[in-house]
C-alpha atoms as a PDB file:
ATOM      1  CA  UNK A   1       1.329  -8.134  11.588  1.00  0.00           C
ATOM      2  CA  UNK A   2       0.094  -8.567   7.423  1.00  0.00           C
ATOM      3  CA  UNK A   3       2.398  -6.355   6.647  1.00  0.00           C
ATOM      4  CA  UNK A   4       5.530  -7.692   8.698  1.00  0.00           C
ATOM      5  CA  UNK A   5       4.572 -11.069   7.144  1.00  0.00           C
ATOM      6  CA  UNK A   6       4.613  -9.533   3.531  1.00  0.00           C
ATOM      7  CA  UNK A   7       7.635  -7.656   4.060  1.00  0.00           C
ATOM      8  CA  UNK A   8       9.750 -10.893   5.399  1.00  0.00           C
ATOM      9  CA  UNK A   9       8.144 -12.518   2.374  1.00  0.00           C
ATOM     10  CA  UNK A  10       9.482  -9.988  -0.059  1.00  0.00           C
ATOM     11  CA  UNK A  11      12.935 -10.931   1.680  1.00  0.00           C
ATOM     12  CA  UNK A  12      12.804 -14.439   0.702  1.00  0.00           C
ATOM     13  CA  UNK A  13      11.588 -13.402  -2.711  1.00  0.00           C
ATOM     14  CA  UNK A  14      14.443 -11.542  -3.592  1.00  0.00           C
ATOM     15  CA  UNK A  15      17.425 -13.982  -2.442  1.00  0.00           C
ATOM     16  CA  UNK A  16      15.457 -16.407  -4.580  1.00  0.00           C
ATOM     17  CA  UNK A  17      15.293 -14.232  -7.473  1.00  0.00           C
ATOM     18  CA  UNK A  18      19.115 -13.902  -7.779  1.00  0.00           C
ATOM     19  CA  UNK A  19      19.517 -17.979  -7.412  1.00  0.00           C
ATOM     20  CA  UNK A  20      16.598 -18.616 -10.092  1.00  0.00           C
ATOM     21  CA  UNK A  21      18.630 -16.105 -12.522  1.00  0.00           C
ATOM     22  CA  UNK A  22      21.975 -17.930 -11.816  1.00  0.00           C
ATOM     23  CA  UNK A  23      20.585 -21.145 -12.644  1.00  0.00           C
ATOM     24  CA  UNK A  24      18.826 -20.019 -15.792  1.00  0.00           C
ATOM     25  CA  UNK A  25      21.873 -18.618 -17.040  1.00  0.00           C
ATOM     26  CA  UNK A  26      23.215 -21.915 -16.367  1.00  0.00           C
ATOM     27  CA  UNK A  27      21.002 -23.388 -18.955  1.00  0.00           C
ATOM     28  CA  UNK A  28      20.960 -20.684 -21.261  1.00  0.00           C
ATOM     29  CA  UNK A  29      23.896 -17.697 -21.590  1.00  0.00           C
ATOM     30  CA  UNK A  30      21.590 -15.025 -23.508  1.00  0.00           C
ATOM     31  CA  UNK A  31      21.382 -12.261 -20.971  1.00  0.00           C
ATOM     32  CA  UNK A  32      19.603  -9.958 -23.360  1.00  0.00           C
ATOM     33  CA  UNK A  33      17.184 -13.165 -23.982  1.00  0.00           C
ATOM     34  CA  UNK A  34      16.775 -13.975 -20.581  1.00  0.00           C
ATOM     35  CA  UNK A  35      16.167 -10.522 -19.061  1.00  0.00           C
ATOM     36  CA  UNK A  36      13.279  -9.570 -21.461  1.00  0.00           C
ATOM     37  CA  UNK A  37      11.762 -12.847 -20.271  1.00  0.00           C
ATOM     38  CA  UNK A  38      12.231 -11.773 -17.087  1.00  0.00           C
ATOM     39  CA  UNK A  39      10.460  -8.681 -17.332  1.00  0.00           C
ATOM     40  CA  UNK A  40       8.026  -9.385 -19.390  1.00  0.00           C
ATOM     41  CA  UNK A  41       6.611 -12.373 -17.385  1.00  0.00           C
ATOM     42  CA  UNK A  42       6.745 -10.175 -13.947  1.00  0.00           C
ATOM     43  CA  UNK A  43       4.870  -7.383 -15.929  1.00  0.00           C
ATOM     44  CA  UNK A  44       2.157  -9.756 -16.904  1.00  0.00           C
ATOM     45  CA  UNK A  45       2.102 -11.504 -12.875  1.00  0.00           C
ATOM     46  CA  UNK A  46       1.663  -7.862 -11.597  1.00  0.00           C
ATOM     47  CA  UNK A  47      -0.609  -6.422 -13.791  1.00  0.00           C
ATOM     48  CA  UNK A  48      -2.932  -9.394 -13.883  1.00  0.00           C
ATOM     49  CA  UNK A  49      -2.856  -9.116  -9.837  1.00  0.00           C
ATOM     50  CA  UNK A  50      -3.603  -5.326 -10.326  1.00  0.00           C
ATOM     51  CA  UNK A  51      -6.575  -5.605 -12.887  1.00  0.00           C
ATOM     52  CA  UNK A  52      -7.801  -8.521 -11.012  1.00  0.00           C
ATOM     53  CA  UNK A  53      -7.999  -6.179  -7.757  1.00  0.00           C
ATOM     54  CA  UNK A  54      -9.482  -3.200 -10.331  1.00  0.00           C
ATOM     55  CA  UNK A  55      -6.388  -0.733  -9.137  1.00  0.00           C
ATOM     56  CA  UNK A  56      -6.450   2.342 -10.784  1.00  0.00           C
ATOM     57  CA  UNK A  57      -4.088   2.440 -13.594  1.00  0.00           C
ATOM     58  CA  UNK A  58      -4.611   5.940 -14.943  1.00  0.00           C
ATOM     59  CA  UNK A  59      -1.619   7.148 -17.390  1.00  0.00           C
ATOM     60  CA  UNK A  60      -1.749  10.712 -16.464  1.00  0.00           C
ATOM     61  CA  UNK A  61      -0.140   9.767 -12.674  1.00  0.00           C
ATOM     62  CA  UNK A  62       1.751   6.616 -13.528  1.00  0.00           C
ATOM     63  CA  UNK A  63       3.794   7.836 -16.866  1.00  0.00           C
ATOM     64  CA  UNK A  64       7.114   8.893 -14.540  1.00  0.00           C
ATOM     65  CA  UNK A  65       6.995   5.172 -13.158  1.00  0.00           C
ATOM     66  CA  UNK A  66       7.174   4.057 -16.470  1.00  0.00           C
ATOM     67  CA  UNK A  67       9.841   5.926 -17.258  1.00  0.00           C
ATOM     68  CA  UNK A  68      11.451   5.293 -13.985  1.00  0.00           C
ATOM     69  CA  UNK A  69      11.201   1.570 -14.789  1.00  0.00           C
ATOM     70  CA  UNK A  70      12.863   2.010 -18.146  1.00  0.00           C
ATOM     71  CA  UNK A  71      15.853   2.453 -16.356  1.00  0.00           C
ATOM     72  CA  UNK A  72      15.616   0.826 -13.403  1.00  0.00           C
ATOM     73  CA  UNK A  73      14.605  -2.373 -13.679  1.00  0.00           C
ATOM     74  CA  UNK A  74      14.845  -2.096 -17.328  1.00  0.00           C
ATOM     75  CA  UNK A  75      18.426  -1.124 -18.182  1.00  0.00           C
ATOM     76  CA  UNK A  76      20.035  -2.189 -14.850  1.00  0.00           C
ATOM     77  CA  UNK A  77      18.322  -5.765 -15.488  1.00  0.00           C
ATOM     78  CA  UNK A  78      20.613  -6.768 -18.158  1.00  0.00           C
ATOM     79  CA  UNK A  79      23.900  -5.378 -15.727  1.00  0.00           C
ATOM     80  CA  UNK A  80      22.061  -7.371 -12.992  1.00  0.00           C
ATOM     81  CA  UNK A  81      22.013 -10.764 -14.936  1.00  0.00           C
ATOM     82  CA  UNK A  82      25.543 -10.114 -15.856  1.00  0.00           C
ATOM     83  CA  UNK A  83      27.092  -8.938 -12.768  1.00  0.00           C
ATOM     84  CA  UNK A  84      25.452 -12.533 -11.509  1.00  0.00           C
ATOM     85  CA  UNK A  85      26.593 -14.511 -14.301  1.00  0.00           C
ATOM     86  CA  UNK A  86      30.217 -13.034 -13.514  1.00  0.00           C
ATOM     87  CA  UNK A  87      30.557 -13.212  -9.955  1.00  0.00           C
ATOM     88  CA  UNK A  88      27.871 -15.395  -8.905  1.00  0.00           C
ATOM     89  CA  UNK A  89      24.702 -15.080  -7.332  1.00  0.00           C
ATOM     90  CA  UNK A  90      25.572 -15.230  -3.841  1.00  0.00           C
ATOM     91  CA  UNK A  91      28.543 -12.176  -4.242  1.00  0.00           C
ATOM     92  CA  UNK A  92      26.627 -10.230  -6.680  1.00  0.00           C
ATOM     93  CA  UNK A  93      23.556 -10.278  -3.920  1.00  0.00           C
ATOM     94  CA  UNK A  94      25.553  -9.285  -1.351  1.00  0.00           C
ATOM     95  CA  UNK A  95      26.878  -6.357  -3.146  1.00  0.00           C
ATOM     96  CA  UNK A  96      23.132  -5.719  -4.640  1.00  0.00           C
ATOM     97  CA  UNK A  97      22.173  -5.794  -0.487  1.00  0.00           C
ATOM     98  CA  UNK A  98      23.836  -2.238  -0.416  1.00  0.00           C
ATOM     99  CA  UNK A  99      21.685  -0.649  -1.931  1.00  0.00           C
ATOM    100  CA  UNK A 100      20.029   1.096   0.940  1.00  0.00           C
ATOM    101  CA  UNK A 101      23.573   2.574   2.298  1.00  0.00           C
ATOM    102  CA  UNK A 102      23.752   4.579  -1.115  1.00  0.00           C
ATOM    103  CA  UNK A 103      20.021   5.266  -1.030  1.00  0.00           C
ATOM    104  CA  UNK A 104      20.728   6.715   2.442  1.00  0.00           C
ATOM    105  CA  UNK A 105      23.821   8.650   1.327  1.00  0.00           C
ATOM    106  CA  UNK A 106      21.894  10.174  -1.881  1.00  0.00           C
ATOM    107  CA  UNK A 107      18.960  11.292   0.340  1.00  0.00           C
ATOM    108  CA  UNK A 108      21.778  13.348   2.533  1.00  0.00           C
ATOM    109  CA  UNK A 109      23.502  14.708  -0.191  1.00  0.00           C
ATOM    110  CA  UNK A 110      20.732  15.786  -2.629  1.00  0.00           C
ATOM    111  CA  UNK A 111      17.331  15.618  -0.586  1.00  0.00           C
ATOM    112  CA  UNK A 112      19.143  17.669   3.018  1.00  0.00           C
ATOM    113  CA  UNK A 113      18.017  14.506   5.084  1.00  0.00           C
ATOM    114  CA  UNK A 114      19.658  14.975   8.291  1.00  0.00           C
ATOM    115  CA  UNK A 115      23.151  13.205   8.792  1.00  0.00           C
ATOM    116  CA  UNK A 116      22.365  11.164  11.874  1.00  0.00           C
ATOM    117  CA  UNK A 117      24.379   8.232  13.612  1.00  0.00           C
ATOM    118  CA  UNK A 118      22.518   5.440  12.648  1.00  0.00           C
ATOM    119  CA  UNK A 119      23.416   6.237   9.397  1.00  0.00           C
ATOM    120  CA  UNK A 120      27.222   6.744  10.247  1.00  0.00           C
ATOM    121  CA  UNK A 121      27.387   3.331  11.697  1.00  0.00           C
ATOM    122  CA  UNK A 122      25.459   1.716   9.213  1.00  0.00           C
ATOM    123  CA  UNK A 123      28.108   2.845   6.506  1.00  0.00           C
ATOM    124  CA  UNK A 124      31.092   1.204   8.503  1.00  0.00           C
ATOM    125  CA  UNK A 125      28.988  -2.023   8.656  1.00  0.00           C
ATOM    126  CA  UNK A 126      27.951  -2.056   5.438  1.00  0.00           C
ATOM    127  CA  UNK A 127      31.714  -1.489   4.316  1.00  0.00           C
ATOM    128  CA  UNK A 128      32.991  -3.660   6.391  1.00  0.00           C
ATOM    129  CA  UNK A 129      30.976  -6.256   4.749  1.00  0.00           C
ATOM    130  CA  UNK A 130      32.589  -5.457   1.553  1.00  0.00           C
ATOM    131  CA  UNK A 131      36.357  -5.411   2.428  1.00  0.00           C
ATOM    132  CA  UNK A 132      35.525  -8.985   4.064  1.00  0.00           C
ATOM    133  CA  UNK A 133      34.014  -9.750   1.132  1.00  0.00           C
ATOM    134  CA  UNK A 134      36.780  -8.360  -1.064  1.00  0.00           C
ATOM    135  CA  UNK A 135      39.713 -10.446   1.266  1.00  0.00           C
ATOM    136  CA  UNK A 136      38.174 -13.352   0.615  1.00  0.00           C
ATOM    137  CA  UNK A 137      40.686 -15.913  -0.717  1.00  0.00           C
ATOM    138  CA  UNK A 138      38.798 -18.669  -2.282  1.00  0.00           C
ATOM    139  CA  UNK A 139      36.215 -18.057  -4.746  1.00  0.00           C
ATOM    140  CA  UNK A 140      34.190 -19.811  -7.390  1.00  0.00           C
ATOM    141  CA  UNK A 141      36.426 -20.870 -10.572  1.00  0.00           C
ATOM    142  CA  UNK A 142      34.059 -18.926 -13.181  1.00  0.00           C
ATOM    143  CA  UNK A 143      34.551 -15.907 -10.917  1.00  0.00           C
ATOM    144  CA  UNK A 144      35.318 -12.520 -12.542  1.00  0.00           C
ATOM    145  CA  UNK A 145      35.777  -9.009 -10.896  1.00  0.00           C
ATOM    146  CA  UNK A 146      34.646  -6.962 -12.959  1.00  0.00           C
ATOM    147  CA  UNK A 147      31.308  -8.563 -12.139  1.00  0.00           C
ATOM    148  CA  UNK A 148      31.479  -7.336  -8.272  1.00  0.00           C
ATOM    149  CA  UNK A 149      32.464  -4.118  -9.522  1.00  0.00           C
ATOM    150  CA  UNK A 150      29.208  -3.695 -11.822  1.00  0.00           C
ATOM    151  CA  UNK A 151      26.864  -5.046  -9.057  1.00  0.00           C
ATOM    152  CA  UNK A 152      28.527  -2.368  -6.408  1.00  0.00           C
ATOM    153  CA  UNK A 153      27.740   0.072  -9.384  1.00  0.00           C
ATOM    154  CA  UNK A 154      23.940  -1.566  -9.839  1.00  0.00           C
ATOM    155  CA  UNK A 155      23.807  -0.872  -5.992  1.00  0.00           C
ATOM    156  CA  UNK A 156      24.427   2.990  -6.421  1.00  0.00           C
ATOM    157  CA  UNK A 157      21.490   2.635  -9.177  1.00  0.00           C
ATOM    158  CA  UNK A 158      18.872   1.089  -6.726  1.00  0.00           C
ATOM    159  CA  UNK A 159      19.609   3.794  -4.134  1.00  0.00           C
ATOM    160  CA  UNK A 160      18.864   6.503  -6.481  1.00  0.00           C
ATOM    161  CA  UNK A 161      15.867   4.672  -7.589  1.00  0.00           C
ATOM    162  CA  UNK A 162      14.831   4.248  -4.082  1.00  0.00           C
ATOM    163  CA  UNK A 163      15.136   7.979  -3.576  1.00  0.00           C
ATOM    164  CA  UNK A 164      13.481   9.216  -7.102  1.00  0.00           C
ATOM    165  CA  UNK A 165      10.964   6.997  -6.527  1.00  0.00           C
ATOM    166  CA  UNK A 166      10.026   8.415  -3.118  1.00  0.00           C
ATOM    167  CA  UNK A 167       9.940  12.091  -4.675  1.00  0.00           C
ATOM    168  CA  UNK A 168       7.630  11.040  -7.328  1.00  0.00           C
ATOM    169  CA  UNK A 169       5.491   8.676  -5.198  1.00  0.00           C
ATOM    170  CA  UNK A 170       4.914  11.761  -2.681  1.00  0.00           C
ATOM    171  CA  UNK A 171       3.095  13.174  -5.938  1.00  0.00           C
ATOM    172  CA  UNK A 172       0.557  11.281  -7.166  1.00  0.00           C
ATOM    173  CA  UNK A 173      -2.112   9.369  -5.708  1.00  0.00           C
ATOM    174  CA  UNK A 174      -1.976   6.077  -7.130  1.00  0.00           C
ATOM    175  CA  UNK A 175      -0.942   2.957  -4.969  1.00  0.00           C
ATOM    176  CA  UNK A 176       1.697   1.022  -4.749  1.00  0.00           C
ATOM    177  CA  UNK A 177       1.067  -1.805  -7.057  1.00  0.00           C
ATOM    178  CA  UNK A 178      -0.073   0.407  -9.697  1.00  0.00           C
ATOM    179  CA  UNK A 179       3.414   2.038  -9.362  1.00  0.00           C
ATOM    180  CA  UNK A 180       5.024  -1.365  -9.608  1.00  0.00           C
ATOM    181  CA  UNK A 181       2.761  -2.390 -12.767  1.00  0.00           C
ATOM    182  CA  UNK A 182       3.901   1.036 -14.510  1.00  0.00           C
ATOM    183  CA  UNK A 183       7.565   0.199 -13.202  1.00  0.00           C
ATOM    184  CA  UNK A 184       7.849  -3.159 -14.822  1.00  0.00           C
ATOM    185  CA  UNK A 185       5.743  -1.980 -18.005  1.00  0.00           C
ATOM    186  CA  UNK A 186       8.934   0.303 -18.447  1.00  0.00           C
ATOM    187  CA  UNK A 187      11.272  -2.387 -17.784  1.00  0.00           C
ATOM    188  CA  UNK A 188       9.484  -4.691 -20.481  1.00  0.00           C
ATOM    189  CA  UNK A 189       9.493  -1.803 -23.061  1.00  0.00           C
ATOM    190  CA  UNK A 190      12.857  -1.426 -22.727  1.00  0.00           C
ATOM    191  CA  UNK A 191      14.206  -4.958 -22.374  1.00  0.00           C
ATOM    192  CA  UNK A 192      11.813  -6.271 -25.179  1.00  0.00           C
ATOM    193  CA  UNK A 193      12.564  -3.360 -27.677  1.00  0.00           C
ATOM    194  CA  UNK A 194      16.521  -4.518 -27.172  1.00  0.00           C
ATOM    195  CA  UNK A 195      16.068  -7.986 -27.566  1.00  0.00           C
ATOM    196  CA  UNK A 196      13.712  -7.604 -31.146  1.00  0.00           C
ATOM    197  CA  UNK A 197      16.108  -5.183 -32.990  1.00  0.00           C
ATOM    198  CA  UNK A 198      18.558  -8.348 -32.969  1.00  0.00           C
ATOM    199  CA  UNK A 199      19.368 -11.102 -34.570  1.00  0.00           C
ATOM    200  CA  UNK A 200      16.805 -14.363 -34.195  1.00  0.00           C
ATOM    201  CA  UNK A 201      14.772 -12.285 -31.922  1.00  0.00           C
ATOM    202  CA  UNK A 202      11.607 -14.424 -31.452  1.00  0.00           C
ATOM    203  CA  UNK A 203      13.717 -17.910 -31.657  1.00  0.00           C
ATOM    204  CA  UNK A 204      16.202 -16.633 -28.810  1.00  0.00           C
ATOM    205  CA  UNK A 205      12.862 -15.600 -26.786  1.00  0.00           C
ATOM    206  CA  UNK A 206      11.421 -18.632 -26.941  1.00  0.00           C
ATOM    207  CA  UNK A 207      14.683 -20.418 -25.962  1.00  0.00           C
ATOM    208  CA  UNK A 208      14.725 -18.562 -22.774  1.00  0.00           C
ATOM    209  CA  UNK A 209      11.571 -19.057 -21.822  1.00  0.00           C
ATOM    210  CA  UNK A 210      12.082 -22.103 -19.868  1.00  0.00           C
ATOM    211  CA  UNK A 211      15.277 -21.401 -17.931  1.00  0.00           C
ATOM    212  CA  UNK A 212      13.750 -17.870 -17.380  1.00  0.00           C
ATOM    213  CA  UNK A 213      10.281 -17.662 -16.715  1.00  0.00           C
ATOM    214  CA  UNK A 214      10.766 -18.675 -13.101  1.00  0.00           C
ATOM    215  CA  UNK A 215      12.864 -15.626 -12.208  1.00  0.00           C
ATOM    216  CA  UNK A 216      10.186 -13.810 -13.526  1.00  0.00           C
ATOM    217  CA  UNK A 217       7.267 -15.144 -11.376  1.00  0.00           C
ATOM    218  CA  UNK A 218       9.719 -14.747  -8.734  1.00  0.00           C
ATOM    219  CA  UNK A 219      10.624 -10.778  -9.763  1.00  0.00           C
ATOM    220  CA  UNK A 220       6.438  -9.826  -9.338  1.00  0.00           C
ATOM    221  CA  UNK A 221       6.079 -11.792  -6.479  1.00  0.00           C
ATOM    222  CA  UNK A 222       9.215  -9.981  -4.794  1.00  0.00           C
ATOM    223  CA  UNK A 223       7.603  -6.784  -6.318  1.00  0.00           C
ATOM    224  CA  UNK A 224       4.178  -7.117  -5.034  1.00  0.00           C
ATOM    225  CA  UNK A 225       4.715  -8.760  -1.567  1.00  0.00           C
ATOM    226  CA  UNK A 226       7.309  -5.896  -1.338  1.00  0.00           C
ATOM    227  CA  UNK A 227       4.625  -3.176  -2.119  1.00  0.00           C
ATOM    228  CA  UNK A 228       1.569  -4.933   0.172  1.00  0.00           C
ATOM    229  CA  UNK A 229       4.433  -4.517   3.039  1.00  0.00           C
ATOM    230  CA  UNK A 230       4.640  -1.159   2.822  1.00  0.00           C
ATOM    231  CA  UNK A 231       0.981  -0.534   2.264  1.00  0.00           C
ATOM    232  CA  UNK A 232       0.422  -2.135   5.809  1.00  0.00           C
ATOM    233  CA  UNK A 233       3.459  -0.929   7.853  1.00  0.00           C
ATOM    234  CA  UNK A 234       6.407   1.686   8.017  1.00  0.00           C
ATOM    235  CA  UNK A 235       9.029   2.065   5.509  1.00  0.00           C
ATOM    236  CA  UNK A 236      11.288   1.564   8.667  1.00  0.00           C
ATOM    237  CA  UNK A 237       9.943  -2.140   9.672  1.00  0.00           C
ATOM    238  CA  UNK A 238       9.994  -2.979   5.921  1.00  0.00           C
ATOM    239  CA  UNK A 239      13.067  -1.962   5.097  1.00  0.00           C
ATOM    240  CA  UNK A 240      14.963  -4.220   7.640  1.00  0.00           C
ATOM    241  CA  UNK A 241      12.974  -7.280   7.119  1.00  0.00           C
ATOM    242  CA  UNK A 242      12.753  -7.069   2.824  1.00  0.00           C
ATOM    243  CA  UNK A 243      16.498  -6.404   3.458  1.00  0.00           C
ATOM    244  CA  UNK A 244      17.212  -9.925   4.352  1.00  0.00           C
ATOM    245  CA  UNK A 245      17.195 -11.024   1.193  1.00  0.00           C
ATOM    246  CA  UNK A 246      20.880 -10.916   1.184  1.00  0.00           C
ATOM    247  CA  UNK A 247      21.102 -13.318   3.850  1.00  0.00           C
ATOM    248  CA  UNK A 248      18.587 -15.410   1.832  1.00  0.00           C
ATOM    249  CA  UNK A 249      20.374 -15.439  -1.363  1.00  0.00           C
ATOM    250  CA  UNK A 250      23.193 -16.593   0.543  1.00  0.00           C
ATOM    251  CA  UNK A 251      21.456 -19.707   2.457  1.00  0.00           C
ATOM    252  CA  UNK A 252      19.550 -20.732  -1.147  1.00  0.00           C
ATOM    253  CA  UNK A 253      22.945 -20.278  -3.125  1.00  0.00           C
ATOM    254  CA  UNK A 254      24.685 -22.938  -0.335  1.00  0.00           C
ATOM    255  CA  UNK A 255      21.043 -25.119  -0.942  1.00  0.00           C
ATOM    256  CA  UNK A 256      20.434 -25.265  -4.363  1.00  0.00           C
ATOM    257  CA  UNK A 257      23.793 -24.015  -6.236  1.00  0.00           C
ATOM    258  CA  UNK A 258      25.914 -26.396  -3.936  1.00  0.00           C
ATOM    259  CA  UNK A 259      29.562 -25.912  -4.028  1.00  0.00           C
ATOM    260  CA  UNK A 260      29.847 -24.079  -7.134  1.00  0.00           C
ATOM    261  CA  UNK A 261      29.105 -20.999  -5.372  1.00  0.00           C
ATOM    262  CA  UNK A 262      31.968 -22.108  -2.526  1.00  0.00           C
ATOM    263  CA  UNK A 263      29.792 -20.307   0.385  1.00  0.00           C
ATOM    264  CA  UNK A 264      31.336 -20.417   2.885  1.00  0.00           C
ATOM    265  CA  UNK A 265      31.221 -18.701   7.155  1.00  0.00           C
ATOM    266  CA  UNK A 266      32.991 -15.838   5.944  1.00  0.00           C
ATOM    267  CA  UNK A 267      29.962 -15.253   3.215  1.00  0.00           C
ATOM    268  CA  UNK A 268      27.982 -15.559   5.497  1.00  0.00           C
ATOM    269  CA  UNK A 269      29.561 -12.755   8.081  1.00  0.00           C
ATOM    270  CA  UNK A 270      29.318 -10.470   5.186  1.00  0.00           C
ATOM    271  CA  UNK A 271      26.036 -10.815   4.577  1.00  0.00           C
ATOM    272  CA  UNK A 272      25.094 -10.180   8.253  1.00  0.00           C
ATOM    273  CA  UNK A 273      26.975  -7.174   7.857  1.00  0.00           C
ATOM    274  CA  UNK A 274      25.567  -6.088   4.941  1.00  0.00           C
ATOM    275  CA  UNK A 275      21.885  -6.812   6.276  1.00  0.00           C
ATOM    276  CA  UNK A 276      22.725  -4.946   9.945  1.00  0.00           C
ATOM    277  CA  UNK A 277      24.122  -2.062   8.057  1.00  0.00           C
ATOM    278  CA  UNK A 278      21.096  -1.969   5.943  1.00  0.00           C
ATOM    279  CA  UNK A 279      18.720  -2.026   8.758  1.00  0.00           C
ATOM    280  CA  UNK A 280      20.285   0.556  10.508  1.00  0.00           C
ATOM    281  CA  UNK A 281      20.455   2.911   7.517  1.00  0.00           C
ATOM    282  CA  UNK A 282      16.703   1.904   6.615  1.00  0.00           C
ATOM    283  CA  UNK A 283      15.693   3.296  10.195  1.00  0.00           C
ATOM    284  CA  UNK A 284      16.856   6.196   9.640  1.00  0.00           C
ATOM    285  CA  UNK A 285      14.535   7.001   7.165  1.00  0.00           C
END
């Protein structure tokens, strides 16, 4: 049941997390600012939480998770706050929602995971989703697509994250938050080091500080409620449940974004799609 709970929380975590970065962006257009802030604050939330619980942080088992995070989240984190700032953050978490089609799709075509029907069915839904989404008429003045293209791209990323992640984690013995502190120490590295070999470095920091910090409470709670889920149940009840984000990015981007976002009953038919397509690929698994 703990683990259910955590998992659904996880869910609501990461709609937030894509409503907190479009509003911060709204007070502040540094991406490269914003997205160290970002992941340096969620670094410093998790690995508080995991010294505070004494996990085992050993460097000889966790250095591939800090390279893994060096990548993903660190590179893809400054696509992510762009593909958001372009097509908003209800579209661009939509798109982000598919990740688990591609991570399905990788583990066929590189790990020989068995092609089953679930995942067949899953693919139409989730693509369905996304020529809905791509009909859609009306959308948000300041949209741009070039910024659904990057977050379909971004999508692709987190699958094969999903899946490397996985073959490394069936490795080592270290647990799951540990693996998510070493994940967002490489994402910090990475997003920090970019931001300091530029101009006004430390004044541009501490400019996005306030419009950011938020998303990055937000980014280590999504991270560790995410990991405590899967600690307590099955990647296949997680999956699902930490998968409604989408839907939840949609609902907080009609709440709190009001009609800049123009969400509308078609958005939210997509992102049912999206989130049914998800579930059914996650079960899969």
């Amino acid at each position: 049941m703990t683990g259910v709970l955590f998992a659904c929380a996880a869910g609501l975590f990461f709609g937030a997390l894509n409503i907190t970065m479009r509003r911060g962006l709204r007070r502040l257009g540094d991406v490269d600012a914003g997205s160290a802030v970002i992941a340096l604050v969620g670094f410093g939330v998790v690995a508080v939480t995991a010294v505070a619980t004494r996990r085992e942080l050993g460097p000889d088992e966790l250095w591939a998770f800090v390279a893994l995070g060096a990548f993903v989240p660190g590179f893809s984190q400054l696509l992510v706050v762009r593909a958001v700032q372009a097509a908003g953050a209800s579209r661009a978490g939509i798109l982000f929602g598919m990740a688990p089609l591609f991570s399905g799709l990788v583990a066929v075509a590189v790990f020989d995971e068995p092609l089953r029907w679930p995942l067949v069915v899953g693919t139409l839904l989730v693509v369905g989703g996304g020529v809905v989404l791509a009909w859609e008429r009306e959308r948000p003045l300041d949209y741009r697509a070039h910024g659904a293209a990057l977050a379909v791209s971004l999508a692709v990323a987190f699958g094969l994250r999903d899946n490397v992640a996985r073959a490394i984690g069936d490795e080592v013995d270290a647990d799951a938050l540990a693996q998510s502190t070493a994940i967002l120490l490489g994402a910090s590295l990475v997003l920090a080091g970019n931001i300091l070999v530029q101009r006004r470095a430390i004044a541009r920091l501490r400019a996005a500080v306030a419009p950011f910090a938020l998303s990055g409470v937000v980014a280590a709670l999504a991270q560790v409620t995410l990991f405590a889920a899967l600690e307590r149940a099955r990647v296949t009840v997680v999956a699902p449940l930490a998968g409604t984000g989408v839907l939840w990015t949609v609902v907080f981007a009609a709440i709190f974004l009001g009609g800049t976002e123009l969400v509308g009953r078609r958005l939210f038919v997509v992102g049912l799609l999206v989130v049914a397509g998800g579930a059914l690929v996650g079960a899969t698994r």
